[in-house]
N, C-alpha and C. Protein backbone atom coordinates (compact mmCIF):
# COMPACT_ATOMS: atom_id res chain seq x y z
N UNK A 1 10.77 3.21 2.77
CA UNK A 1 9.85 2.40 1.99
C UNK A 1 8.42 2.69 2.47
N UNK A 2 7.65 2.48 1.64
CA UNK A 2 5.90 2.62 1.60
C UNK A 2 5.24 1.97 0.97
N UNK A 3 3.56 1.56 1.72
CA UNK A 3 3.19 0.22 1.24
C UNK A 3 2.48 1.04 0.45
N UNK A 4 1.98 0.31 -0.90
CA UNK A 4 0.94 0.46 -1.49
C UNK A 4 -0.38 -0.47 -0.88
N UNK A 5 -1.49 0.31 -0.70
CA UNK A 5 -3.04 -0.25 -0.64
C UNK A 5 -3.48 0.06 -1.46
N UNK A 6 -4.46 -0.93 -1.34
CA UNK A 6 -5.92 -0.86 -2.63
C UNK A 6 -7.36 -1.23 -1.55
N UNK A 7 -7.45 0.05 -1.30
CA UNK A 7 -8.50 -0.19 -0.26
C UNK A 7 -10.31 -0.14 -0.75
N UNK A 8 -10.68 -1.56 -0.08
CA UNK A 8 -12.01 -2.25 -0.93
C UNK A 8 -13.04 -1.55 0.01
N UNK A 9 -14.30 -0.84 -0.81
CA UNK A 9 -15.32 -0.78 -0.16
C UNK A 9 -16.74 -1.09 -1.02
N UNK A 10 -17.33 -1.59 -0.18
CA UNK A 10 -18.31 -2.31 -1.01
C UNK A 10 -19.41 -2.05 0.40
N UNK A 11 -20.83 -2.47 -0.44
CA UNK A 11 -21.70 -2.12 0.24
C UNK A 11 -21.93 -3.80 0.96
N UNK A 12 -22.20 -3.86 2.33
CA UNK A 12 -22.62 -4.67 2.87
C UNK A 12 -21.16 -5.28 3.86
N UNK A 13 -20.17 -4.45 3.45
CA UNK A 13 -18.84 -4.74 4.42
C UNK A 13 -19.02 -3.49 5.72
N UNK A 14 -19.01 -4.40 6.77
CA UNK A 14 -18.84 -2.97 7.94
C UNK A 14 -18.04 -2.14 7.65
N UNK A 15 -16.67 -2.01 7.40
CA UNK A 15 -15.60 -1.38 7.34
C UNK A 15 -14.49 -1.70 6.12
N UNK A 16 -14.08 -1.02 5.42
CA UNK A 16 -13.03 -1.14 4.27
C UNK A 16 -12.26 -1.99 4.26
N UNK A 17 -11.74 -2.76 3.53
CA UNK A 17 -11.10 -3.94 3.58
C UNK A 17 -9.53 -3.00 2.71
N UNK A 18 -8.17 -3.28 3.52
CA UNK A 18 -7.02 -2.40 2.97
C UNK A 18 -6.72 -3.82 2.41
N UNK A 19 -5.82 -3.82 0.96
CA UNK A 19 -4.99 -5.01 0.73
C UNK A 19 -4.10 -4.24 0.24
N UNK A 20 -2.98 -4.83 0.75
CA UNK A 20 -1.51 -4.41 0.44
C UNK A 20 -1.40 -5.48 -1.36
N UNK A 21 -0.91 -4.30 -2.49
CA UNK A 21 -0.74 -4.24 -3.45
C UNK A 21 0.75 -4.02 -3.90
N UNK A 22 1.04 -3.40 -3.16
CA UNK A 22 3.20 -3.39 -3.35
C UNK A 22 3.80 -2.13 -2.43
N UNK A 23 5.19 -1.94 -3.28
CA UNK A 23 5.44 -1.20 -2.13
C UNK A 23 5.83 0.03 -2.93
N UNK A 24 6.38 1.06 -2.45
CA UNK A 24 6.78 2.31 -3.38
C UNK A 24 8.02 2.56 -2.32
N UNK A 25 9.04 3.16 -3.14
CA UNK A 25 10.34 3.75 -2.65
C UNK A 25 10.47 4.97 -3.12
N UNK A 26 11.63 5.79 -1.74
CA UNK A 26 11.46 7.47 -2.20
C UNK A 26 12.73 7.49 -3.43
N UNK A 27 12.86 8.28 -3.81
CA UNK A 27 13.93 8.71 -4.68
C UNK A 27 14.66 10.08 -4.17
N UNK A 28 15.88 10.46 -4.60
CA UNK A 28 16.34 11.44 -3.40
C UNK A 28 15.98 12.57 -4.18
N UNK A 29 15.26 12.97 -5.59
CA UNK A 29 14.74 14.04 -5.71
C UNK A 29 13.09 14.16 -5.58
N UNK A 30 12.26 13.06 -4.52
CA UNK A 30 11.44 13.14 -3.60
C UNK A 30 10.13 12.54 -4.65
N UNK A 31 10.25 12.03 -5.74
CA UNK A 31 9.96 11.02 -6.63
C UNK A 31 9.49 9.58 -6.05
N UNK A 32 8.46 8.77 -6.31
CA UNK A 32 8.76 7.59 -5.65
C UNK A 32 8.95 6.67 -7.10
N UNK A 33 9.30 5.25 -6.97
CA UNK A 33 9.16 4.36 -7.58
C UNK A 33 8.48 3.24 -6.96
N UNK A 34 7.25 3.04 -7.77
CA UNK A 34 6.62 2.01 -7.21
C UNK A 34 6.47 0.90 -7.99
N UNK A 35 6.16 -0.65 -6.99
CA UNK A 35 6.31 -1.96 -7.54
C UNK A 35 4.70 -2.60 -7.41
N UNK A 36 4.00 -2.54 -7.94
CA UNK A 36 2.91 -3.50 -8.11
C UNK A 36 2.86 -4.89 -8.00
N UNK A 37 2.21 -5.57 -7.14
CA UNK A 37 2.06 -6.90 -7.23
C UNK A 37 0.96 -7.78 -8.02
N UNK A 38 -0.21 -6.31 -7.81
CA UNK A 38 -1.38 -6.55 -8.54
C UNK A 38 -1.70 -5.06 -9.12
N UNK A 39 -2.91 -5.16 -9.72
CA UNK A 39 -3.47 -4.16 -9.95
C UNK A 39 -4.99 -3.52 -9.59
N UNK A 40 -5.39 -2.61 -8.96
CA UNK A 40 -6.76 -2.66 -8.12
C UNK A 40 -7.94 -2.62 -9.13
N UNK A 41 -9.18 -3.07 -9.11
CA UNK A 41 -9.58 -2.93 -9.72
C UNK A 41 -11.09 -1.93 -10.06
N UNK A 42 -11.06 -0.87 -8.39
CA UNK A 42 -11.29 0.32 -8.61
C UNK A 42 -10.86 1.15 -9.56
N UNK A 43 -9.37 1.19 -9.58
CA UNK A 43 -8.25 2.18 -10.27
C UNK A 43 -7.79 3.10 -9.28
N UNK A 44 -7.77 2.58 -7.73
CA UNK A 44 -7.57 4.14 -6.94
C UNK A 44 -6.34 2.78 -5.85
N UNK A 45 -5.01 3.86 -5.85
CA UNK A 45 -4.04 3.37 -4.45
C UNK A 45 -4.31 4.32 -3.94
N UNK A 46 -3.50 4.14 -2.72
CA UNK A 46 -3.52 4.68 -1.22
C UNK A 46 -1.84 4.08 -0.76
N UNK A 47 -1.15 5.17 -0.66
CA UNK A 47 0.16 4.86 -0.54
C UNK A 47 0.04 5.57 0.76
N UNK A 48 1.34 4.73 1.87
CA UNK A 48 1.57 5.28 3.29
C UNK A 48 2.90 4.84 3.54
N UNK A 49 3.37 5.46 4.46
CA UNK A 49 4.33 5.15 5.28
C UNK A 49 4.22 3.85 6.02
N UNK A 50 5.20 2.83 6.07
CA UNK A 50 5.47 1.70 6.69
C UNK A 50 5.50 1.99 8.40
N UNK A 51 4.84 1.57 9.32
CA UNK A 51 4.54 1.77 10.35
C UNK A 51 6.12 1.11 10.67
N UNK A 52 6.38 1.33 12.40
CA UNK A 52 7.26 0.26 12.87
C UNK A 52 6.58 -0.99 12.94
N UNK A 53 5.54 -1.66 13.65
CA UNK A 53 5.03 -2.49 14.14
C UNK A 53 4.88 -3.17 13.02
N UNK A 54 5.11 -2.92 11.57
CA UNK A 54 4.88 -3.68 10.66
C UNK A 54 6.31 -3.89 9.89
N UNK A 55 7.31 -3.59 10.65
CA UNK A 55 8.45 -4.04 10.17
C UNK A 55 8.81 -5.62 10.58
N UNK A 56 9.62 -6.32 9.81
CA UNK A 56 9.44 -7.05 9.73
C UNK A 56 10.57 -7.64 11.04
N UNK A 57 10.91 -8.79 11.69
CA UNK A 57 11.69 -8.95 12.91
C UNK A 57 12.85 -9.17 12.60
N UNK A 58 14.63 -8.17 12.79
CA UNK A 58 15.71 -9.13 12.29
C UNK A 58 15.81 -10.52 12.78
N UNK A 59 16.47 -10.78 11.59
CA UNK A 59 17.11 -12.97 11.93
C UNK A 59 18.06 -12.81 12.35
């Protein structure tokens, strides 16, 4: 799995603001399918790999 960002830059922010927008999954002929939660309103994602540290903790 991979998050989708919608990463904000604007003038007068020190540094880019990332917001997680959904997630995308691989497909096994290397395809993704992705799920939107929103939509950015640049028009530009930024898809990555799910870190460990951002997995979530088993229950």
């Amino acid at each position: 799995m991979k998050y989708v960002w919608n990463i904000i830059e604007r003038e007068g922010l020190e540094r880019p603001v990332w917001q997680r927008v959904g997630v995308a999954f691989d497909n096994s002929d290397g395809s993704l399918n992705v799920r939107l939660d929103c939509l950015p309103l640049n028009g530009k994602l930024h898809i990555r790999e799910r870190r460990e540290e951002q997995r979530p903790e088993p229950a």
